[in-house]
Protein backbone atom coordinates (compact mmCIF):
# COMPACT_ATOMS: atom_id res chain seq x y z
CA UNK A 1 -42.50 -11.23 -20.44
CA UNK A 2 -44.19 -14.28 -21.41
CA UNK A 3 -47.17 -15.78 -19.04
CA UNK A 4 -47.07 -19.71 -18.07
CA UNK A 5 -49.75 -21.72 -18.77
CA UNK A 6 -50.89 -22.41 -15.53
CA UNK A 7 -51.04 -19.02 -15.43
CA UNK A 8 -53.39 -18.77 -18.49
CA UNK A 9 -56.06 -21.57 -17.58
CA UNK A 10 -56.28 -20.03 -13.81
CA UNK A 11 -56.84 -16.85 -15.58
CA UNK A 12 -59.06 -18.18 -17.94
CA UNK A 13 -61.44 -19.87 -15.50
CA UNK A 14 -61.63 -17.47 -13.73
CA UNK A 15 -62.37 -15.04 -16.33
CA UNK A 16 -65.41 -17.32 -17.19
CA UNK A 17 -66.86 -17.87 -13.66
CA UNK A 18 -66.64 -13.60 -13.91
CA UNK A 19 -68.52 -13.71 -16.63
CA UNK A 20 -70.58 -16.41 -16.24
CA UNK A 21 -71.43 -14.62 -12.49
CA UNK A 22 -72.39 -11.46 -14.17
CA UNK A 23 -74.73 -12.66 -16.78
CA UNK A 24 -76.40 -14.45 -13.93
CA UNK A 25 -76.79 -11.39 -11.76
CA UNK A 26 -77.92 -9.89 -15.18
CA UNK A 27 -80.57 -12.66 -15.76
CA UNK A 28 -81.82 -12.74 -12.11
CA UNK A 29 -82.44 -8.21 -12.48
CA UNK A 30 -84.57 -8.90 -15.76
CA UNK A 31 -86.37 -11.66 -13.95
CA UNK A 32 -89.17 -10.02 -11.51
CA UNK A 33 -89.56 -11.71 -7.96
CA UNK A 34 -86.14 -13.82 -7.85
CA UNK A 35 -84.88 -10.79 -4.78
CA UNK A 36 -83.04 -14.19 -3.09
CA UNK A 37 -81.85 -15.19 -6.52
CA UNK A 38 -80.07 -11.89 -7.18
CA UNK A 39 -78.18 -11.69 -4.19
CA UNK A 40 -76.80 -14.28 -4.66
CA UNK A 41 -75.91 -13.39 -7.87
CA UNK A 42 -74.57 -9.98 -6.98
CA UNK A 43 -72.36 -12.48 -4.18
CA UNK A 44 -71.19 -15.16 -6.24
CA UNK A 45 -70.34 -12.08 -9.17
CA UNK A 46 -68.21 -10.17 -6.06
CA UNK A 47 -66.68 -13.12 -5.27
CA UNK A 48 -65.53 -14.30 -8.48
CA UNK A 49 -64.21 -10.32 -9.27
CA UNK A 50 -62.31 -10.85 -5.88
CA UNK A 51 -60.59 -13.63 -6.84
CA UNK A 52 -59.55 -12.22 -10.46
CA UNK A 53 -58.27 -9.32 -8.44
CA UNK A 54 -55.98 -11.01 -6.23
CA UNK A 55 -54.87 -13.24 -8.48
CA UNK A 56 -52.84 -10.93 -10.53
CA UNK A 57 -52.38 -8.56 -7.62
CA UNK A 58 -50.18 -11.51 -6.33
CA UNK A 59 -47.50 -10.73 -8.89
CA UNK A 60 -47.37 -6.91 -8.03
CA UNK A 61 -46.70 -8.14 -4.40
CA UNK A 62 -43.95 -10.20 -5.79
CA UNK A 63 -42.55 -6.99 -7.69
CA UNK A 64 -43.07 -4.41 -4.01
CA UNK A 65 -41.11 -7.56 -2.06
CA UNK A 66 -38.13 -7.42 -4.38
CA UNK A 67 -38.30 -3.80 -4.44
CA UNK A 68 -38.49 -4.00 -0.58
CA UNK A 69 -35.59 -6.33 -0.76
CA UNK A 70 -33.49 -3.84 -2.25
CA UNK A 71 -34.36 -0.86 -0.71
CA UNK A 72 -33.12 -2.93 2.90
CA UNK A 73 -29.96 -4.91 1.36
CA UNK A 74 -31.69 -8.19 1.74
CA UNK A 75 -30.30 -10.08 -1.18
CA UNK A 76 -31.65 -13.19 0.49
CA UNK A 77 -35.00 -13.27 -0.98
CA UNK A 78 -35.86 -16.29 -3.72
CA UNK A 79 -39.16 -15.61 -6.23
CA UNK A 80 -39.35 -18.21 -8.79
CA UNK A 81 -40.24 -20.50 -6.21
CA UNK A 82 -42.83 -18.56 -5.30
CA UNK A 83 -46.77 -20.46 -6.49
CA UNK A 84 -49.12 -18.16 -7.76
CA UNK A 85 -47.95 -15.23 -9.03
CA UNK A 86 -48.22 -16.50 -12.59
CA UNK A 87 -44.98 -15.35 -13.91
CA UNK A 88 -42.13 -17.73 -13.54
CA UNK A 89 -40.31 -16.18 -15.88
CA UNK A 90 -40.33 -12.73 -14.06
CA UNK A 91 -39.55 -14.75 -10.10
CA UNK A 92 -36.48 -15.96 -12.81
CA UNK A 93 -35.38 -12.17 -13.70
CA UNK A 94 -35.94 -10.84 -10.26
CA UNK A 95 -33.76 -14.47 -8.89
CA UNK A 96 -31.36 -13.83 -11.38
CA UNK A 97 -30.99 -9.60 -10.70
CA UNK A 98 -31.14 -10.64 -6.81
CA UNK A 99 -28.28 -12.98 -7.40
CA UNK A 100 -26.06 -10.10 -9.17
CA UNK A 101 -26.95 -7.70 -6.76
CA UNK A 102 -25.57 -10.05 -4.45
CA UNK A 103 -22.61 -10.79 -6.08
CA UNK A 104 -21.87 -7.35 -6.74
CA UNK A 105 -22.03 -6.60 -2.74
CA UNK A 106 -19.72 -9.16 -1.62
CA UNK A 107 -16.96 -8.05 -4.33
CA UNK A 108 -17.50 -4.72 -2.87
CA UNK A 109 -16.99 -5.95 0.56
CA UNK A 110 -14.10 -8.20 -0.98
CA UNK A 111 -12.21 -5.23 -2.33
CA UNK A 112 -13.27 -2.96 0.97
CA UNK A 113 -11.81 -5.48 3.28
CA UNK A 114 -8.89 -5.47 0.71
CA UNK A 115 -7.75 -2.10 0.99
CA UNK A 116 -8.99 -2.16 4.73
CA UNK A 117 -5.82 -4.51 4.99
CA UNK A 118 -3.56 -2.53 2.82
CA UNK A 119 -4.37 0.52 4.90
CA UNK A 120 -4.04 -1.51 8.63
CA UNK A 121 -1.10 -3.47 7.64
CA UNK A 122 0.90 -0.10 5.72
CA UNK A 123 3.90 0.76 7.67
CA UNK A 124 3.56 4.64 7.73
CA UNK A 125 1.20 5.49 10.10
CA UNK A 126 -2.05 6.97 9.15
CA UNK A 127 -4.05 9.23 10.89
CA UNK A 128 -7.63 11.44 9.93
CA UNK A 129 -8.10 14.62 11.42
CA UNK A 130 -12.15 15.86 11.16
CA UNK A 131 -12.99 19.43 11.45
CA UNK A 132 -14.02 19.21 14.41
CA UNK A 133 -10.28 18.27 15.44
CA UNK A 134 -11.16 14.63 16.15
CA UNK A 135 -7.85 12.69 15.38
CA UNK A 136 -8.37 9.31 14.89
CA UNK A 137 -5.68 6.23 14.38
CA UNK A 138 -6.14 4.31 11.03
CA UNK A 139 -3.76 1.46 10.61
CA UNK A 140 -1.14 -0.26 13.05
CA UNK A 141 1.31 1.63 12.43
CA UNK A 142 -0.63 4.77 13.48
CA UNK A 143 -1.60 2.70 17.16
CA UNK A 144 1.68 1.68 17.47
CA UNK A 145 3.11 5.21 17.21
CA UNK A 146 0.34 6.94 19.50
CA UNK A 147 -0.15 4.60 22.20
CA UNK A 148 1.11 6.47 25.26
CA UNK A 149 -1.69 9.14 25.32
CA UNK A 150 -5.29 9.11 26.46
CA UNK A 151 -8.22 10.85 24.01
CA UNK A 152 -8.88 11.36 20.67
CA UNK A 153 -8.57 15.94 20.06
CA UNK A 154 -5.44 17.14 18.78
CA UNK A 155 -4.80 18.41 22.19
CA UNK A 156 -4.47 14.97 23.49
CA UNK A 157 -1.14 14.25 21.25
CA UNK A 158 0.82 17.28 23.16
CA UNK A 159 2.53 14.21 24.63
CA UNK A 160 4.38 13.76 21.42
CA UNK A 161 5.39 17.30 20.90
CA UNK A 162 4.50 20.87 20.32
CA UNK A 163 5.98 20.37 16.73
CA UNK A 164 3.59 17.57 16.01
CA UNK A 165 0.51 19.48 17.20
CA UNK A 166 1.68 22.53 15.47
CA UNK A 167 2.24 20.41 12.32
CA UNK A 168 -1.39 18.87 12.46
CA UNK A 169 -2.74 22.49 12.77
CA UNK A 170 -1.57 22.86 8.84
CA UNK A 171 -3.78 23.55 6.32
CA UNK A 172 -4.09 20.61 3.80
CA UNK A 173 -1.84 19.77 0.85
CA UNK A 174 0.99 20.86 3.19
CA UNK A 175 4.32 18.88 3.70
CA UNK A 176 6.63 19.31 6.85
CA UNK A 177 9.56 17.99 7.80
CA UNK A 178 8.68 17.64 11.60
CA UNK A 179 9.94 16.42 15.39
CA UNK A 180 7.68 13.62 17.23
CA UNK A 181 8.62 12.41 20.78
CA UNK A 182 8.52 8.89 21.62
CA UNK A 183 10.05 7.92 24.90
CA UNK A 184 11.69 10.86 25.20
CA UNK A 185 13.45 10.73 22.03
CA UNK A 186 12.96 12.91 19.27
CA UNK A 187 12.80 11.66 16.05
CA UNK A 188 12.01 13.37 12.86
CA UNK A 189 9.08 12.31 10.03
CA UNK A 190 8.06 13.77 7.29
CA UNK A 191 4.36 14.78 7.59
CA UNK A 192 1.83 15.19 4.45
CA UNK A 193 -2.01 16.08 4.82
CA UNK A 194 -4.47 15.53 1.88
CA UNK A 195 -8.31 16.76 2.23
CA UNK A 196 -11.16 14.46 1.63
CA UNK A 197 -14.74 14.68 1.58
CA UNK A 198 -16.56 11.72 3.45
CA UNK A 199 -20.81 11.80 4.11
CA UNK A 200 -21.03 15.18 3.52
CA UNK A 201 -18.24 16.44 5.65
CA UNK A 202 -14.52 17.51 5.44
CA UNK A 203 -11.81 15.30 6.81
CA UNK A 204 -8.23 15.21 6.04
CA UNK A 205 -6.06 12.50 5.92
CA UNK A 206 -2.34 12.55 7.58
CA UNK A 207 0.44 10.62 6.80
CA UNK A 208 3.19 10.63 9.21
CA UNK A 209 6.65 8.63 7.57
CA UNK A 210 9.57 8.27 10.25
CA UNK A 211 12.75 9.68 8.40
CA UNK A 212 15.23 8.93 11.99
CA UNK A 213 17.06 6.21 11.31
CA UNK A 214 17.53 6.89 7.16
CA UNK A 215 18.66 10.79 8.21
CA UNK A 216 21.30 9.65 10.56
CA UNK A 217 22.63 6.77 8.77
CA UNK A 218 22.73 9.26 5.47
CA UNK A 219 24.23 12.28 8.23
CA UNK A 220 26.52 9.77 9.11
CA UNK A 221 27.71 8.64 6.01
CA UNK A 222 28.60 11.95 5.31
CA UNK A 223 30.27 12.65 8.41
CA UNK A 224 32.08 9.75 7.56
CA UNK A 225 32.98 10.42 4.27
CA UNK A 226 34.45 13.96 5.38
CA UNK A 227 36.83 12.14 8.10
CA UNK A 228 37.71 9.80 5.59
CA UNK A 229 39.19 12.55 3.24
CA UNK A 230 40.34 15.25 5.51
CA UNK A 231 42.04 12.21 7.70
CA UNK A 232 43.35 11.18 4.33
CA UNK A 233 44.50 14.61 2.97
CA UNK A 234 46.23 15.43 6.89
CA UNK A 235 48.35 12.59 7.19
CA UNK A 236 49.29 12.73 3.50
CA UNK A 237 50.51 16.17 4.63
CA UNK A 238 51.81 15.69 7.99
CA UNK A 239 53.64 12.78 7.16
CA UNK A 240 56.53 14.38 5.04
CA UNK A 241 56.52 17.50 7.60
CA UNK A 242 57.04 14.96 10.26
CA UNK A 243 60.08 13.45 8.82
CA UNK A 244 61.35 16.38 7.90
CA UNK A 245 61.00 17.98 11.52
CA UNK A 246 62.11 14.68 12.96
CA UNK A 247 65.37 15.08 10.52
CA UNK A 248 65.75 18.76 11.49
CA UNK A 249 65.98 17.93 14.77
CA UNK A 250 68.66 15.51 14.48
CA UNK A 251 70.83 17.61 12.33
CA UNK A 252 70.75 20.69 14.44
CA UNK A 253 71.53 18.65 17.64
CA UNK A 254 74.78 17.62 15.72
CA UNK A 255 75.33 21.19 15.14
CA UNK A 256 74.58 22.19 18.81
CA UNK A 257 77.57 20.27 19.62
CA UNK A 258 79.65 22.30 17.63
CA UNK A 259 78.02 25.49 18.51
CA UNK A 260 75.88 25.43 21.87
CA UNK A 261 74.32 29.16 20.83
CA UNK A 262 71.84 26.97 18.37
CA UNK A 263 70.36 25.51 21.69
CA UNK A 264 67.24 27.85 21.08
CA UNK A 265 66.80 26.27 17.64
CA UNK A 266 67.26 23.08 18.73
CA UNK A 267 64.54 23.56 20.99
CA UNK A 268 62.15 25.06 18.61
CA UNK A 269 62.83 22.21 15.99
CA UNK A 270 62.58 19.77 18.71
CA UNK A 271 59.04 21.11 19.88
CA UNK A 272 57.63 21.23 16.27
CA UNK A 273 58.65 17.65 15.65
CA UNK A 274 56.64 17.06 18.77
CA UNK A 275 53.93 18.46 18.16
CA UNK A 276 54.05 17.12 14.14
CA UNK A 277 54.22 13.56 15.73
CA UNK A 278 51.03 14.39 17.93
CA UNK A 279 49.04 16.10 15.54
CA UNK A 280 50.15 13.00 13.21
CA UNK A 281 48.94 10.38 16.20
CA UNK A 282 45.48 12.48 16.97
CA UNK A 283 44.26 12.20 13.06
CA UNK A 284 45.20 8.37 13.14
CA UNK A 285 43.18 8.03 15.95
CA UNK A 286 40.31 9.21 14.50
CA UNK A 287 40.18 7.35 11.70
CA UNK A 288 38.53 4.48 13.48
CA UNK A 289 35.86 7.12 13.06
CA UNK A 290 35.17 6.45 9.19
CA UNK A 291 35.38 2.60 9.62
CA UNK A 292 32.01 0.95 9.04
CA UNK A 293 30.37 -0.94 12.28
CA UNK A 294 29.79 -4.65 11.88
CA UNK A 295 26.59 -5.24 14.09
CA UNK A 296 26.49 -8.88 15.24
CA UNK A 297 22.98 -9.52 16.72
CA UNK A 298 22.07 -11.95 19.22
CA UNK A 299 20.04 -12.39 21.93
CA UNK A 300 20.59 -12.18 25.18
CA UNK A 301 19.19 -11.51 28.86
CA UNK A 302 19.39 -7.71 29.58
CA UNK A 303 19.67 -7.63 33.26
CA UNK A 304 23.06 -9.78 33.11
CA UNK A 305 24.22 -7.84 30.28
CA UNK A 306 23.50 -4.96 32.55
CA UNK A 307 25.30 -5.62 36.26
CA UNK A 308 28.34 -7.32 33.69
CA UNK A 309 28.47 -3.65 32.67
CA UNK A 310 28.27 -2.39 36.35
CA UNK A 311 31.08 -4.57 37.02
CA UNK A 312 33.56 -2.96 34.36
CA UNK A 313 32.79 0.21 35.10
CA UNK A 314 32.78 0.22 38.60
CA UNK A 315 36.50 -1.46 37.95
CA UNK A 316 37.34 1.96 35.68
CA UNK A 317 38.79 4.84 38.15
CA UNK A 318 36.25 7.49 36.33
CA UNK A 319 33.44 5.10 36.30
CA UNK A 320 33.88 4.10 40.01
CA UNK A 321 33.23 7.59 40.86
CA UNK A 322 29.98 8.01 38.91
CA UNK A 323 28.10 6.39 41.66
CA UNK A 324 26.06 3.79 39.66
CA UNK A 325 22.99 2.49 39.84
CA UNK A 326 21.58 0.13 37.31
CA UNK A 327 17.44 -0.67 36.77
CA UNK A 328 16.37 -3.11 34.18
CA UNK A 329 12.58 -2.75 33.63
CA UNK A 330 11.20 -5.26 33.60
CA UNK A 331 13.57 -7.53 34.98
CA UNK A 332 13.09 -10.55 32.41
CA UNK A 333 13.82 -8.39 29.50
CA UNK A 334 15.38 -10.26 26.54
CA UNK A 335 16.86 -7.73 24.14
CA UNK A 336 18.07 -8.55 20.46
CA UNK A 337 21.07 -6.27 19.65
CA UNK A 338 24.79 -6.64 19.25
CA UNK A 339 25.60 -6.23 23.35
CA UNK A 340 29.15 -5.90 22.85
CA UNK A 341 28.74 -2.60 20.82
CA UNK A 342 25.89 -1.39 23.12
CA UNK A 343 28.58 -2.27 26.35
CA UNK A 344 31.00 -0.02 25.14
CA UNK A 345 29.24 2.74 24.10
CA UNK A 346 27.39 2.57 27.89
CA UNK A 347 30.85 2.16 29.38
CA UNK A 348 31.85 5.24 27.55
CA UNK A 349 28.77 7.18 28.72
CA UNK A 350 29.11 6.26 32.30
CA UNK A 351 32.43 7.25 32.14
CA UNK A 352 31.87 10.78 31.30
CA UNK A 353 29.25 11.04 33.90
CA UNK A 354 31.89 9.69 36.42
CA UNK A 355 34.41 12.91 34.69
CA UNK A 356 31.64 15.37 34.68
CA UNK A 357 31.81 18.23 37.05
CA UNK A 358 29.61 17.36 40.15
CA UNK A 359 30.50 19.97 42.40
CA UNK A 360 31.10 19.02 46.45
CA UNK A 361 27.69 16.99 46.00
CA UNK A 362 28.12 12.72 45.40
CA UNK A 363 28.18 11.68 42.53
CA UNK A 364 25.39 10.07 41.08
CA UNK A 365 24.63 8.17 37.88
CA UNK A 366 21.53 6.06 36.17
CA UNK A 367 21.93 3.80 34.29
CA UNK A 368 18.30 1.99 33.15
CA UNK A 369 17.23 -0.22 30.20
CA UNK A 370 13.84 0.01 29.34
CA UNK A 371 11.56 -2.22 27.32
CA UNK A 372 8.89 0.38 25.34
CA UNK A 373 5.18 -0.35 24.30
CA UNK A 374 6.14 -0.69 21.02
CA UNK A 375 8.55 -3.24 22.24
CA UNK A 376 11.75 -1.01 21.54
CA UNK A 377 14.90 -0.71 23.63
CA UNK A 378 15.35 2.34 25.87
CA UNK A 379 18.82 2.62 27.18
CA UNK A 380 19.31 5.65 29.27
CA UNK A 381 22.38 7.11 31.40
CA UNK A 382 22.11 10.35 33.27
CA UNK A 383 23.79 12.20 35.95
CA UNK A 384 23.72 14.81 38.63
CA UNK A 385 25.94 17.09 36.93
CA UNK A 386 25.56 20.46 35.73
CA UNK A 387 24.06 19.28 32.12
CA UNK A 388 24.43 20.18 28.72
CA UNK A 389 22.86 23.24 27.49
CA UNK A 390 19.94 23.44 25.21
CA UNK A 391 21.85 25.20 22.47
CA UNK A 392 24.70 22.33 22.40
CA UNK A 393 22.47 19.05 22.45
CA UNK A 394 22.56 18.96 18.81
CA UNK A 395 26.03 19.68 18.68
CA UNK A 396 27.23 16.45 20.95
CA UNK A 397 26.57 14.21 18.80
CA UNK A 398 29.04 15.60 16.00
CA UNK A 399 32.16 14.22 15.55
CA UNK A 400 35.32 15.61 17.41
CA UNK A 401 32.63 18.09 19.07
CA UNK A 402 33.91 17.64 22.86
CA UNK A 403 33.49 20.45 26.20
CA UNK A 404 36.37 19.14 27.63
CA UNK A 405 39.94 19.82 27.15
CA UNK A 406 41.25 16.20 27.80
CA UNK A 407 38.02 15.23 25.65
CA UNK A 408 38.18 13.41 21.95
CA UNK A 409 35.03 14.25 21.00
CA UNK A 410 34.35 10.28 19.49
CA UNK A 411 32.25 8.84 22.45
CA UNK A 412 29.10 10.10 22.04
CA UNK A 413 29.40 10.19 18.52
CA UNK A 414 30.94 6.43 18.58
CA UNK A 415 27.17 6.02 20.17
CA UNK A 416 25.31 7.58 17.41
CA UNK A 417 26.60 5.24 15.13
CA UNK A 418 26.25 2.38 16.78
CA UNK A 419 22.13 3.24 17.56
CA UNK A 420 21.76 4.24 13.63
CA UNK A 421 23.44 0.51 13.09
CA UNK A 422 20.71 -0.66 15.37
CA UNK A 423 18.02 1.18 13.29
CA UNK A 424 17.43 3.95 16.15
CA UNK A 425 17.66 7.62 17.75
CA UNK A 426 19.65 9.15 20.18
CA UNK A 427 19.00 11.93 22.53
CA UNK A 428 20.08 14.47 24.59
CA UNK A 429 17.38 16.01 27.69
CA UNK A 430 17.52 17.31 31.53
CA UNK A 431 17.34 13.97 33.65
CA UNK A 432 16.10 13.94 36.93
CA UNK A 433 19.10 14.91 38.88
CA UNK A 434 19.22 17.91 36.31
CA UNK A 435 22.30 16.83 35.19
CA UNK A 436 22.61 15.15 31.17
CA UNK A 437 20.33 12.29 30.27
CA UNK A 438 21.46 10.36 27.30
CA UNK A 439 18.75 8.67 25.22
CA UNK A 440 19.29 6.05 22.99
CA UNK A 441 16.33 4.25 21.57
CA UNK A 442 17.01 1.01 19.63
């Protein structure tokens, strides 16, 4: 580190005026009498010590401030500018290491505030769970998800479902396939935990990626696939038997009029060839099943939509016994969806709440669109009939699965597809007649 030359002739001068100080306090003690003469000596030699003191002491203050600066982040500080210290070439370095230090921290805020957006704007929700069982909401995603509950301990997210609380409860390095209930609707996520350590402390991070609407669209292509074939592989079947039976029929007939004692075989060929051309009739029908739904969004104002729907089924002798009533909440909702899909798979569920068995009580059925917080569609029809079982809910939904005996079995599964189309869940729960509630969340 190389002094200036100010530096040098202020520390040269005043190196003299030291010394010339001393060797007059020196002269003045050898000379008897001069008591006045040597303090003033001993006061001009204090004086010019003093001053040779502080003026290199000034660049040790100029080291402790940039140390100071350091030690509280203050990357503001300049010290080549600084007069005095004598070393402009040390104010340079400590400019120059202030500078980098200061560079360095806003690159590390630049990449914080980086992944800070990565993490907010990731579209699996994100959640930390402390030891302490503080759950806290990382990203969007995360507050989107868990908005309908009050608190931050894992208590607090019972709202969602015991299988989500129970899932939380793992220990780390765990994956679940697991249940969470939104609206009413449950819908299944894959949940993975991964431990952390963070100021000293344990904390684990959970990552909560909703598997609904890829499940059912994969369950469905399968379900779809099946019809497909065993449709296929029926009618392929049938269709020969059919003829055949149909051909039977008409021979022995011809023969009955020859011999009336083949009346009983005429009836038995007869009856098969019925039954041949029903069988053959009920597979074609459900082939509709495995064709692929064309959804043809627009939008369009939900409460119209709605009492239009009213109308019809109100016009339909099962659905003008279900004793409808229709909510929109709130009443301006705009919904973007394929309506005409949505109408008939409403019309179909109001329908089977206007067939259900109701006992001597009225009938009564609700039908309510709801907009969610996360700005979802909630479309729900329920009844005051006896209800579905707990053990069957899962089973509705399956194709040709029906409780009637006039029943198909396609409606509610007709509605399945079209919510998966939509990107959404359906559901099956008590409503608050205690008859069936049908939830399907779009």
């Amino acid at each position: 580190m190389a002094f200036d030359r100010r530096f040098e002739l202020g520390l040269v001068w005043r190196a003299a005026l030291l010394l010339g100080s001393f060797a007059l306090l020196l002269l003045a003690l050898q000379t008897p009498g001069l008591v006045a003469a040597r303090l003033v000596a001993f006061g001009i030699a204090l004086a010019a010590l003093a001053n040779v003191w502080a003026f290199v002491r000034r660049t040790n203050f100029e080291v402790a401030r940039f140390i100071e600066a350091v030690r509280f982040e203050d990357f503001s500080q300049a010290f080549s500018t600084t007069s005095g210290s004598g070393f402009n070439a040390l104010g340079t370095a400590l400019d120059e290491a202030m500078r980098d230090l200061r560079n360095k921290r806003a690159a590390v805020s630049e990449e914080a505030r980086y992944l800070s957006l990565i993490i907010d704007d990731t579209p699996v929700p994100l959640l930390t769970l402390d030891d302490d069982g503080v759950v806290l909401l990382l990203n969007k995603a995360a507050r989107r998800q868990f908005d309908r509950h009050d608190g931050v301990r894992l208590a607090d997210f019972a709202v969602y479902g015991p299988e989500l609380v129970a899932a939380l409860g793992l220990p780390p390095g765990e994956r679940r396939l697991t249940r969470v209930v939104i609206d009413g609707v449950a819908e299944r996520a894959v949940l993975a935990m991964a431990r952390v350590e963070r100021l000293g402390g344990g904390l684990t991070i959970v990552s909560l990626m909703p598997l609904q609407s890829e499940l059912g669209a994969a369950e469905l292509a399968a379900q779809t696939d099946l019809v497909r074939v065993l449709t296929h592989e029926i009618m392929n079947s049938l269709t020969p038997v059919t003829s055949l039976a149909r051909t039977t029929s008409d021979l022995v007939a011809e023969a009955v009029q020859r011999d009336p004692g083949l009346g009983d075989a005429l009836l038995a060929v007869e009856t098969l060839a019925s039954r041949a051309d029903g069988i053959l009739r009920f597979v074609g029908s459900y082939r509709q099943f495995a064709q692929s739904l064309t959804l043809r969004r627009r939008r369009f104002a939900v409460a119209a939509w709605a009492e239009e729907i009213a109308r019809l089924a109100r016009a339909d002798p099962a659905g003008a016994k279900a004793g409808l009533s229709v909510e929109v909440t709130p009443p301006e909702l705009v919904a973007d969806a394929d309506p005409d899909l949505l109408a008939q798979v409403v019309l179909n569920l109001i329908r089977n709440a206007g067939l259900a068995e109701h006992g001597t009580q009225p009938r009564r059925t609700r039908f309510a669109i709801i907009a969610t917080q996360d700005r979802r569609l909630l479309i729900e029809v329920s009844d005051n009939g006896p209800g579905i079982p707990p053990e069957r809910r899962d089973d509705v939904f399956l194709p040709f699965y029906t409780t009637r005996s006039e029943g198909t079995g396609v409606g509610l599964s007709f509605a399945r597809q079209v919510v998966v189309a939509h990107g959404g869940s359906a559901n099956v729960d008590v409503g608050p007649d205690g008859g069936a509630l049908i939830r399907l969340l779009i």
